[in-house]
N, C-alpha and C. Protein backbone atom coordinates (compact mmCIF):
# COMPACT_ATOMS: atom_id res chain seq x y z
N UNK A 1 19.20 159.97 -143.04
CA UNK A 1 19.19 159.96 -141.59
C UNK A 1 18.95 161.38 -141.11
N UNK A 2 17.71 161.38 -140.26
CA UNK A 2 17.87 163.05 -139.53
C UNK A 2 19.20 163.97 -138.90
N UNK A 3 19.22 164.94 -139.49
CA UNK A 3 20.23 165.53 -138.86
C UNK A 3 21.54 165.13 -139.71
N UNK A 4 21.29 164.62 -140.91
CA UNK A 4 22.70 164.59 -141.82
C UNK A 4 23.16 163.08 -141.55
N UNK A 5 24.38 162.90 -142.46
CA UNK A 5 24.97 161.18 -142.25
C UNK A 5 25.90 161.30 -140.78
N UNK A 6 25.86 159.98 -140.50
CA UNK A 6 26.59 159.60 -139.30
C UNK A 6 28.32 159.86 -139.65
N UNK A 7 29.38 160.41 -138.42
CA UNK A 7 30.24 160.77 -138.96
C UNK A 7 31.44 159.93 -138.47
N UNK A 8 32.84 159.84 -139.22
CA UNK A 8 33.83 158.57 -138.59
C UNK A 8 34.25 159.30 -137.88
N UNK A 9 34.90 158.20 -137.00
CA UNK A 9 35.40 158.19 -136.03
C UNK A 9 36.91 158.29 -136.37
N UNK A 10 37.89 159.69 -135.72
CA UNK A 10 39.10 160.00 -136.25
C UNK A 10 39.63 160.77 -136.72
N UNK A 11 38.33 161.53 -137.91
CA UNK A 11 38.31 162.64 -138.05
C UNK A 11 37.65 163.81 -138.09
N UNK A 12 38.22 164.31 -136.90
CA UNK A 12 37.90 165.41 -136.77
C UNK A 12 36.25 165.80 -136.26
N UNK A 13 35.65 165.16 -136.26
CA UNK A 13 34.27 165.39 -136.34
C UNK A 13 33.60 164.43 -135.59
N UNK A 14 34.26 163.54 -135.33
CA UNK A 14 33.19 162.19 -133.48
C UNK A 14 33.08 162.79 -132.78
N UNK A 15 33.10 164.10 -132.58
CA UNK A 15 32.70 164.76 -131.35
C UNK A 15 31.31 165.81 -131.56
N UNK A 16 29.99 166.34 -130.61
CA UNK A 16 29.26 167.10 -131.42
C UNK A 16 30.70 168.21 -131.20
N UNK A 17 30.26 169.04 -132.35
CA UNK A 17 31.13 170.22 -132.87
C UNK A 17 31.10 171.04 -132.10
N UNK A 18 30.22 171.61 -131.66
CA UNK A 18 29.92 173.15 -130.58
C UNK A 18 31.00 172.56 -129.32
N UNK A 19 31.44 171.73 -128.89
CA UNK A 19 32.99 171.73 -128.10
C UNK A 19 31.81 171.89 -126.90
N UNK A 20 32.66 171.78 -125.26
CA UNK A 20 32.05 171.67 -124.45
C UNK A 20 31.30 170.67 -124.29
N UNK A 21 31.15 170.89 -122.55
CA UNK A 21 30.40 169.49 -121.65
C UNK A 21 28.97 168.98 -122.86
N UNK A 22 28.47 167.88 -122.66
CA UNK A 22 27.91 167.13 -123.63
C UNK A 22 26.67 167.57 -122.70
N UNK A 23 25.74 168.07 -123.19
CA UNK A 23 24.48 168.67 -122.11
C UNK A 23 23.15 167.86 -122.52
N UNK A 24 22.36 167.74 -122.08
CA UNK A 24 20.88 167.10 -122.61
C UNK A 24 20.47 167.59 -124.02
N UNK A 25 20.85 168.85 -124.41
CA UNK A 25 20.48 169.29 -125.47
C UNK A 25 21.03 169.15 -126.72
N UNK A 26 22.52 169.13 -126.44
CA UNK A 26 23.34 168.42 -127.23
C UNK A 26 23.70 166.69 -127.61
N UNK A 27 22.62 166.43 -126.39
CA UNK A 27 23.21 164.69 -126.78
C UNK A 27 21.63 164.41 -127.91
N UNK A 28 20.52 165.27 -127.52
CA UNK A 28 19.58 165.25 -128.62
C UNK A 28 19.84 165.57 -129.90
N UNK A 29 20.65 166.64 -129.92
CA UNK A 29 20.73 167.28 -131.41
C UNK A 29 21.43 165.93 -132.28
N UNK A 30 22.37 165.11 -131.20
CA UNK A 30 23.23 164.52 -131.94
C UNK A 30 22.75 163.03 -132.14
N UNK A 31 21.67 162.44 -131.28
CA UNK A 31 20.84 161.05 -131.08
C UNK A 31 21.19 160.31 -132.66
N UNK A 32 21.54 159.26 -132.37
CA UNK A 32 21.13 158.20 -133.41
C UNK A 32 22.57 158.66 -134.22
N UNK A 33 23.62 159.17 -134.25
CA UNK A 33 24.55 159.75 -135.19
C UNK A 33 25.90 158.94 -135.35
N UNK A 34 26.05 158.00 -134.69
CA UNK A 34 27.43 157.72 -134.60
C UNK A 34 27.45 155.75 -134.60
N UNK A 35 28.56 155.79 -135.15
CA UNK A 35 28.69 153.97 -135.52
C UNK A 35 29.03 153.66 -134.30
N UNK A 36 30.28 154.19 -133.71
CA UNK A 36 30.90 153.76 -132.16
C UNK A 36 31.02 155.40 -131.11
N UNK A 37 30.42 155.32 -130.34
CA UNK A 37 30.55 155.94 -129.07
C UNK A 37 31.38 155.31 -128.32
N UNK A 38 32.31 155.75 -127.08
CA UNK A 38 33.48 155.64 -126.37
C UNK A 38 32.64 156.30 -125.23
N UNK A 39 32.26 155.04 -123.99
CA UNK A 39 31.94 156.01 -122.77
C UNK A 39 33.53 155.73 -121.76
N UNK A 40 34.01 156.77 -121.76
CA UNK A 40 34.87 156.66 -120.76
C UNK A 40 35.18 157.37 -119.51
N UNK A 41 34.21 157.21 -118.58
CA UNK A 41 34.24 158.32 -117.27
C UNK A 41 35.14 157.67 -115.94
N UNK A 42 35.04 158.59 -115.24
CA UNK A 42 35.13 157.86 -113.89
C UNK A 42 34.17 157.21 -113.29
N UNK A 43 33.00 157.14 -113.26
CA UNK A 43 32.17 156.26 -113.06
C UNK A 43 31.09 156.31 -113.99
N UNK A 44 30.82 154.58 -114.52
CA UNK A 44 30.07 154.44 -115.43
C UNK A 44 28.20 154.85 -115.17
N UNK A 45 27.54 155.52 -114.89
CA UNK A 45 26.41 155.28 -114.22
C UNK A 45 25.64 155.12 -115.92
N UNK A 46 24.31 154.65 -115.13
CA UNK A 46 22.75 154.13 -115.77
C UNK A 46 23.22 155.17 -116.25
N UNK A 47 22.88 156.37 -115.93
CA UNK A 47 22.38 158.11 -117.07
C UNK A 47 23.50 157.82 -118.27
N UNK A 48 24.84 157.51 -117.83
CA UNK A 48 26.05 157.92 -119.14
C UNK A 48 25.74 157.32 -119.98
N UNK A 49 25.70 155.13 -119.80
CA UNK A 49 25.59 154.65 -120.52
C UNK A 49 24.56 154.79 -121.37
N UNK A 50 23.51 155.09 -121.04
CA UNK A 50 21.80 155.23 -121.50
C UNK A 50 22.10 156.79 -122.57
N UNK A 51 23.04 157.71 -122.16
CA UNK A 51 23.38 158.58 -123.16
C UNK A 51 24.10 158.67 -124.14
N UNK A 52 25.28 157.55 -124.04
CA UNK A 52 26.23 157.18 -125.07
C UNK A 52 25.28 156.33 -126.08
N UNK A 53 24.29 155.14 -125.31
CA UNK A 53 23.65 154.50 -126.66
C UNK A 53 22.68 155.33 -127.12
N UNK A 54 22.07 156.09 -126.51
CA UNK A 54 21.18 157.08 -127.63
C UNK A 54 21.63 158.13 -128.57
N UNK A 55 23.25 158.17 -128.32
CA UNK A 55 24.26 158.61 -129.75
C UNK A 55 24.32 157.56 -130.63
N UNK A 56 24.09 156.42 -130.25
CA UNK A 56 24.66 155.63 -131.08
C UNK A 56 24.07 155.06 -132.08
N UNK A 57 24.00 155.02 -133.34
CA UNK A 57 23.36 154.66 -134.48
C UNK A 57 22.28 152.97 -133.97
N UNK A 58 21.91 152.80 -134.75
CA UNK A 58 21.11 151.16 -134.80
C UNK A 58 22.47 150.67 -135.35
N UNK A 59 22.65 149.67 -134.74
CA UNK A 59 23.66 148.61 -135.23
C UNK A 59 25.08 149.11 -134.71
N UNK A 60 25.51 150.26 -134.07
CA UNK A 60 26.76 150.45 -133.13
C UNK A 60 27.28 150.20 -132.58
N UNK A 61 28.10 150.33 -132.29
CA UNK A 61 29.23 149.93 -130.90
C UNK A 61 29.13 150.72 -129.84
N UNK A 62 29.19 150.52 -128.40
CA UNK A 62 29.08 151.28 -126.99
C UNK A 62 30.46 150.97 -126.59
N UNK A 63 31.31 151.64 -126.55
CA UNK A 63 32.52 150.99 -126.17
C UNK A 63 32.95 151.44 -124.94
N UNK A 64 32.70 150.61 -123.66
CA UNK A 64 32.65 150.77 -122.24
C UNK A 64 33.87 151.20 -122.17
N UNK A 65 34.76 151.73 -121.33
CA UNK A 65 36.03 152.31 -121.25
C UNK A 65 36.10 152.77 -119.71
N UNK A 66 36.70 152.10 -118.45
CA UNK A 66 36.60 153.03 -117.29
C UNK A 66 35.28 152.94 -116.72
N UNK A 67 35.58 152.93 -115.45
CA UNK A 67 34.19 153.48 -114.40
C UNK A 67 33.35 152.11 -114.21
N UNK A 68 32.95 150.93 -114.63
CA UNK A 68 32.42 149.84 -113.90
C UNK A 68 32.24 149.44 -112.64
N UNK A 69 31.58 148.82 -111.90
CA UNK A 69 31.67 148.32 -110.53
C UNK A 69 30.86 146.85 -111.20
N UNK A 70 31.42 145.98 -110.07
CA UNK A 70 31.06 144.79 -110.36
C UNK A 70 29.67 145.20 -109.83
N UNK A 71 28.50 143.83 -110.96
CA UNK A 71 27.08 143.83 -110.54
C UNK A 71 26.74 145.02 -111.87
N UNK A 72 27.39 145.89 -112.39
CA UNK A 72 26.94 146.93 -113.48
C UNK A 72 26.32 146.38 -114.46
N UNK A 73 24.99 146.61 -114.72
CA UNK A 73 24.19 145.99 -116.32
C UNK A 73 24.09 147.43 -116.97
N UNK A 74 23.86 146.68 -117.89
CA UNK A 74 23.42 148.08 -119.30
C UNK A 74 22.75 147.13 -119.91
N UNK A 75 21.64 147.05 -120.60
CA UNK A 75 20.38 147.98 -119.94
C UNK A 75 20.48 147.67 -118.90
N UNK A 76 19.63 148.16 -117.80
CA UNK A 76 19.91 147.94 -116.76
C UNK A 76 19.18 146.32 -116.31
N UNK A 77 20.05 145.52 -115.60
CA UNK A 77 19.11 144.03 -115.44
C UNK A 77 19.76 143.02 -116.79
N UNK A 78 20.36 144.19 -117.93
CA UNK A 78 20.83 143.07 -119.04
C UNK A 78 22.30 142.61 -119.11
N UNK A 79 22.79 143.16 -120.13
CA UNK A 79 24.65 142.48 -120.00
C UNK A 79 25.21 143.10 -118.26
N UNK A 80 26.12 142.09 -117.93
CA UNK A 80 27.32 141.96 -117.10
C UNK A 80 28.10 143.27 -118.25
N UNK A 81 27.79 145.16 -117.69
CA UNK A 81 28.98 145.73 -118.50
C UNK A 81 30.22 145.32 -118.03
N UNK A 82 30.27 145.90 -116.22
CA UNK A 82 31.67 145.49 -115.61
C UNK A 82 32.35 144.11 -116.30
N UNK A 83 32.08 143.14 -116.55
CA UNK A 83 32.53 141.81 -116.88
C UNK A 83 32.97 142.04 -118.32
N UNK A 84 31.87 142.52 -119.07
CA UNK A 84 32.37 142.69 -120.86
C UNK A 84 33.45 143.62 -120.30
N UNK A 85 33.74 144.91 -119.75
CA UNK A 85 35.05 145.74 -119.99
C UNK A 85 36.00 145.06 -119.53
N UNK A 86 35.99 144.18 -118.29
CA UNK A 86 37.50 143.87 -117.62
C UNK A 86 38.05 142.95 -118.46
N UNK A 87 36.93 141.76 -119.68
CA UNK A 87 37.23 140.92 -120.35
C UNK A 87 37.65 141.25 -121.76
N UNK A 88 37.38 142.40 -121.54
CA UNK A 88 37.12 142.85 -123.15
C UNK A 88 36.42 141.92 -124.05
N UNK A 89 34.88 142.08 -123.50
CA UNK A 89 34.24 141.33 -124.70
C UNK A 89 33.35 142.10 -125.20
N UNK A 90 32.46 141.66 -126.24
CA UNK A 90 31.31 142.32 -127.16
C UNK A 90 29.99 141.51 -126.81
N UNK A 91 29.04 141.98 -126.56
CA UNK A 91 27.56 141.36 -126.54
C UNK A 91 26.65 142.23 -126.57
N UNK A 92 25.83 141.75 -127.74
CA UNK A 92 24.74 141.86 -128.40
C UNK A 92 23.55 142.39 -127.26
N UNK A 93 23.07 143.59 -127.37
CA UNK A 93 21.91 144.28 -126.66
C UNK A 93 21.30 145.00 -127.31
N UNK A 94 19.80 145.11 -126.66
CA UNK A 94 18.84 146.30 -127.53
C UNK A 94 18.41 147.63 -126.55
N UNK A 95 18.51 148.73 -126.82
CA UNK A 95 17.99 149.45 -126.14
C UNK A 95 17.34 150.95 -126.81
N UNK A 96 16.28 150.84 -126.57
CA UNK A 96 15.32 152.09 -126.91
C UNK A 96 15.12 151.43 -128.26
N UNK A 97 14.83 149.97 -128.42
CA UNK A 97 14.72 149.74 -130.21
C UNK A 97 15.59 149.51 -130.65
N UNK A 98 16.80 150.06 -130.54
CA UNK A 98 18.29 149.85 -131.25
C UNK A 98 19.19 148.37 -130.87
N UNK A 99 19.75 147.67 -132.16
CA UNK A 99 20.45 146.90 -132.02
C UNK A 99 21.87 147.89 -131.90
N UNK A 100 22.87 147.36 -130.16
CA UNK A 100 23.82 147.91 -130.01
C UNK A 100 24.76 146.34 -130.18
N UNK A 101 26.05 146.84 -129.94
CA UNK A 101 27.07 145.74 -129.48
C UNK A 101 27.83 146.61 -128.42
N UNK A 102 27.96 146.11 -127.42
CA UNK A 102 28.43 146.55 -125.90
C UNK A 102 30.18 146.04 -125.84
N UNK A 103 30.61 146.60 -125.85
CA UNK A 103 32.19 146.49 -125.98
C UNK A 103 33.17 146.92 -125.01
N UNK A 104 34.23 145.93 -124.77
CA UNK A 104 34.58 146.84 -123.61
C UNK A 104 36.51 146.71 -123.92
N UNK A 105 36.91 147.98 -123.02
CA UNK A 105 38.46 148.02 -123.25
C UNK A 105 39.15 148.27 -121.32
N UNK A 106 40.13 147.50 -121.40
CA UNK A 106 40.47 147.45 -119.62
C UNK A 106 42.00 147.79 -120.23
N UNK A 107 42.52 148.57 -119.86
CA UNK A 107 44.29 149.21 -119.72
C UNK A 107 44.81 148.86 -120.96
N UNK A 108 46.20 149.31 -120.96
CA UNK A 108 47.08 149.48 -122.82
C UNK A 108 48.10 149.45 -122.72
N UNK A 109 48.68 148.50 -123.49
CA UNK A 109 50.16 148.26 -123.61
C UNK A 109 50.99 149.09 -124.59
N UNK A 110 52.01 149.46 -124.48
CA UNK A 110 52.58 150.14 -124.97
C UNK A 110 52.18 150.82 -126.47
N UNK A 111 52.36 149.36 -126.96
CA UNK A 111 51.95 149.98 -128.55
C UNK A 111 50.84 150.99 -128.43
N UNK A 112 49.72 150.42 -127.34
CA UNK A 112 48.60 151.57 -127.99
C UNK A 112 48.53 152.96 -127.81
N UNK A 113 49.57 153.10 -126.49
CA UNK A 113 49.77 154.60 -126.46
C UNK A 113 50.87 155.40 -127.38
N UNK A 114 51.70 154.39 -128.26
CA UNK A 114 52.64 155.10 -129.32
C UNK A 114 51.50 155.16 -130.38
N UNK A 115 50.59 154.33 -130.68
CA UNK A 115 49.48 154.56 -131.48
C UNK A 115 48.75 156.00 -131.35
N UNK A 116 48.47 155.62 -129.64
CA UNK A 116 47.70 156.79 -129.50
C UNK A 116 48.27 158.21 -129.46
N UNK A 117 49.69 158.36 -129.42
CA UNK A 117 50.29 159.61 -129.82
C UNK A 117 50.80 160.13 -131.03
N UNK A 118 50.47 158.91 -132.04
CA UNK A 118 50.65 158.63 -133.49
C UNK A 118 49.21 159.49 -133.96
N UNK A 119 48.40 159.09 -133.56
CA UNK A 119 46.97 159.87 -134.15
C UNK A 119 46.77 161.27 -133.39
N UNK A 120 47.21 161.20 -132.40
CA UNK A 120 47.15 163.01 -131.94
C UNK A 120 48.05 163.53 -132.65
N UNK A 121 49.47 163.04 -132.93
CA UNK A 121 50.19 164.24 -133.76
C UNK A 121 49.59 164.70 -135.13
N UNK A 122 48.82 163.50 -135.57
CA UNK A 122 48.12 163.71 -137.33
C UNK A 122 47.04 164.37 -136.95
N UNK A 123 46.16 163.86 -135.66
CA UNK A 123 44.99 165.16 -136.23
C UNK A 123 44.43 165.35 -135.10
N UNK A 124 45.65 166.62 -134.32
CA UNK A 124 45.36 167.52 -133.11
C UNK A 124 43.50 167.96 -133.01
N UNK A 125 42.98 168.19 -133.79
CA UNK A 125 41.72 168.59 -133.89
C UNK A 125 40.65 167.72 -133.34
N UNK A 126 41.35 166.25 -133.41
CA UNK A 126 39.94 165.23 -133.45
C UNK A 126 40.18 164.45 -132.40
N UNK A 127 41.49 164.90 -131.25
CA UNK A 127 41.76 164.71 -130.01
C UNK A 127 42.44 166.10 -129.25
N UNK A 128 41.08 166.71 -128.78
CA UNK A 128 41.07 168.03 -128.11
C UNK A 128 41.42 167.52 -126.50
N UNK A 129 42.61 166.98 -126.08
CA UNK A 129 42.64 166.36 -124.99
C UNK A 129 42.57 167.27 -123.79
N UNK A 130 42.59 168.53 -123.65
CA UNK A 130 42.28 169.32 -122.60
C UNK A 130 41.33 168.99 -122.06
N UNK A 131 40.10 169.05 -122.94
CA UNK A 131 38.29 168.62 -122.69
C UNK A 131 38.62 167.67 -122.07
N UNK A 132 40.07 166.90 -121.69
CA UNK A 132 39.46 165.61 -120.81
C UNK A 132 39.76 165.89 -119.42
N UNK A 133 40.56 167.12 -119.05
CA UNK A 133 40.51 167.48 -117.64
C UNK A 133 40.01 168.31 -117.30
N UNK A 134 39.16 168.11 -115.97
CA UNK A 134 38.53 168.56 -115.26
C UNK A 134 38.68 169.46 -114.24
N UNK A 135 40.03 169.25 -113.74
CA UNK A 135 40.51 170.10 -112.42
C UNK A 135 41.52 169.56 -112.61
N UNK A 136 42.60 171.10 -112.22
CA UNK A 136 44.17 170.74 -111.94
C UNK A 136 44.39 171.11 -110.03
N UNK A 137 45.49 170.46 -109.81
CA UNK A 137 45.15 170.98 -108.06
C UNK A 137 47.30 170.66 -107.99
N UNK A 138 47.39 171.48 -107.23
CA UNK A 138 48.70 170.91 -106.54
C UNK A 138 48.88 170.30 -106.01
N UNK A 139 50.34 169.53 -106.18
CA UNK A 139 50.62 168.76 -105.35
C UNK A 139 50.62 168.50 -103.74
N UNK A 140 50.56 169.70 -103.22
CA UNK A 140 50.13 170.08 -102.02
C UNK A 140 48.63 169.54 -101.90
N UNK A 141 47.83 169.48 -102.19
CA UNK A 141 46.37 169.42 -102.51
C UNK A 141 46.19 167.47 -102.78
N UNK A 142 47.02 167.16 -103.46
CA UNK A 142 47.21 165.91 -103.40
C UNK A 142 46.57 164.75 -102.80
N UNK A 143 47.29 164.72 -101.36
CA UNK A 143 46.56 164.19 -100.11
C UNK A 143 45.08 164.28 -99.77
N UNK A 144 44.55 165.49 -99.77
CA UNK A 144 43.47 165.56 -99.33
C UNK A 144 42.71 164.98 -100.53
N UNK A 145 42.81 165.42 -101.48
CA UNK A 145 41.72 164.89 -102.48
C UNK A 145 41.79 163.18 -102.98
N UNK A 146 43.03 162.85 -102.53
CA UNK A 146 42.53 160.75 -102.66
C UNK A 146 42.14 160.78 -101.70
N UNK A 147 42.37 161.39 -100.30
CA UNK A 147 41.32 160.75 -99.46
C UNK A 147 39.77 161.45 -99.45
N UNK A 148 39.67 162.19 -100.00
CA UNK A 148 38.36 162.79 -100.64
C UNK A 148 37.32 161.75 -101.26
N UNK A 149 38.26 161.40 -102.51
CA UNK A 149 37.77 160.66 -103.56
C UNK A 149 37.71 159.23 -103.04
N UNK A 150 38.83 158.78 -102.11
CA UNK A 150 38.58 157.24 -101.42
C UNK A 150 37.27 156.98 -100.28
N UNK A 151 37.03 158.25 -100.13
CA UNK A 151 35.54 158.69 -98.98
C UNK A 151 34.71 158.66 -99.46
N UNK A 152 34.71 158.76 -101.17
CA UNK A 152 33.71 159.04 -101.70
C UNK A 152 32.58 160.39 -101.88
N UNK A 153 33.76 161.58 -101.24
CA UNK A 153 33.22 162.73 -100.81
C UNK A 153 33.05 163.28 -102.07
N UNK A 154 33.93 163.18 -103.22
CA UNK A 154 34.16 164.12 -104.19
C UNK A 154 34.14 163.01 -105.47
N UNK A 155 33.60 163.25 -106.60
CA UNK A 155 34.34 162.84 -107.93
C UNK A 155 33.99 163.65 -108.57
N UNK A 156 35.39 163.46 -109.63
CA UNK A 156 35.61 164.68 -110.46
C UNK A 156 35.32 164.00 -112.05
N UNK A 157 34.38 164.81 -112.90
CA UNK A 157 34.44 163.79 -114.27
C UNK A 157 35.96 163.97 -115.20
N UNK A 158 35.85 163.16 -115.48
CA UNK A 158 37.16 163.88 -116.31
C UNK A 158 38.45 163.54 -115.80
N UNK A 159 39.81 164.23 -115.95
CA UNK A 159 40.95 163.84 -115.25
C UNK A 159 40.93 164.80 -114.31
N UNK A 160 41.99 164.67 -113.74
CA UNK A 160 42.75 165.76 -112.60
C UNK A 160 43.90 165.79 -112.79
N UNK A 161 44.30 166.86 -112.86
CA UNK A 161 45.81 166.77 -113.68
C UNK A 161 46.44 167.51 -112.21
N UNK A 162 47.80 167.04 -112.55
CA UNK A 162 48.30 167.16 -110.43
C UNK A 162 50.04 168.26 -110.76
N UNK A 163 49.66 169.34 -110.61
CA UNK A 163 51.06 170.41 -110.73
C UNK A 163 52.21 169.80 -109.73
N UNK A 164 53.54 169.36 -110.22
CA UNK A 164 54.06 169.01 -109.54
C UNK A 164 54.81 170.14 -108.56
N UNK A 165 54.63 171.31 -108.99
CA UNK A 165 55.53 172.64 -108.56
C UNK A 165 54.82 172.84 -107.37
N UNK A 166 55.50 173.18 -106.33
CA UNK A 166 54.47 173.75 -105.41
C UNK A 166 54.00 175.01 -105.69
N UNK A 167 52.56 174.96 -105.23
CA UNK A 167 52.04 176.27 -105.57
C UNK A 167 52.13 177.68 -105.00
N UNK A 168 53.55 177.53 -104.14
CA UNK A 168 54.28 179.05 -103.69
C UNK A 168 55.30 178.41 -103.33
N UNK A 169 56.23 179.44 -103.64
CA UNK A 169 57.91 179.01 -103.86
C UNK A 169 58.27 178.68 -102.24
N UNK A 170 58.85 177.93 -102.16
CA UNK A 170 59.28 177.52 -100.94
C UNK A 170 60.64 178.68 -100.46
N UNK A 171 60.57 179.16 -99.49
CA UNK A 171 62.43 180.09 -98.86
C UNK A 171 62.75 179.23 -98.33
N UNK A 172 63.85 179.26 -98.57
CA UNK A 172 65.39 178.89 -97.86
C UNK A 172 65.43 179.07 -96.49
């Protein structure tokens, strides 16, 4: 396979390596490399999905995660994505040539987040969870930015992580 064998997922290495935002240049270097890709944004658009399956090996998994609106296809015109994620189902699609399977995951019950803090303590490296926020803002700041984001003025990729301290000490 160009560019070396495809790598698992877990360790250490499902991510491209050079760290940082995933850029046009980097989603090339890495094309065709991976069994399962994980798109999980705040909003799913045409560009993400269309970039997660051109990571994704022939015969992969797209595993929708987050960001749908009802009416969402991938390809575009083909699967119901919104419907496969809220259902969590799998269906069979081709795109750019490639046989994918379109997969989807909607919220987690307990176990999976003791799971999921079970595999960050074993291998801190291969869940760099900082990379998943985007902006921290105070709690002061709060307000304005859901109604920002409910306006549709602003989205942020990534999380927003929310300081509960105020961001200058309050006097007495």
């Amino acid at each position: 396979m160009p560019g070396g064998a495809r790598r698992p997922v877990g360790r250490g290495a499902s991510r491209p390596a050079s760290g940082g935002p995933l850029t046009e240049a980097k989603a090339e270097q890495h094309r065709g490399r991976y069994d399962v890709v994980v798109v999980a944004p705040t909003v799913a658009t045409t560009e993400l999905l269309e970039t997660g399956a051109d990571l994704a090996a022939d015969g992969a998994v797209l595993l929708v995660y987050g960001g749908t609106r009802k009416g969402d296809t991938f390809p575009p015109g083909g699967a119901d994505v919104d419907t496969i994620r809220r259902r969590e189902l799998i269906e069979a699609v081709e795109h750019r040539g490639k046989r994918l399977s379109v997969a989807g995951a909607y919220g987690c019950h307990r176990e999976d987040y003791e799971e999921g803090f079970r595999l960050r303590a074993a291998h801190p490296e291969a869940f760099p969870l900082e990379r998943l926020t985007s902006r921290r803002i105070g709690l002061d700041d709060f307000p304005r930015q859901v109604m920002d984001l409910a306006a549709e003025l602003v989205d942020f990729p990534g999380k927003v992580v929310i300081d509960l301290a105020p961001a200058t000490p309050r006097r007495p």
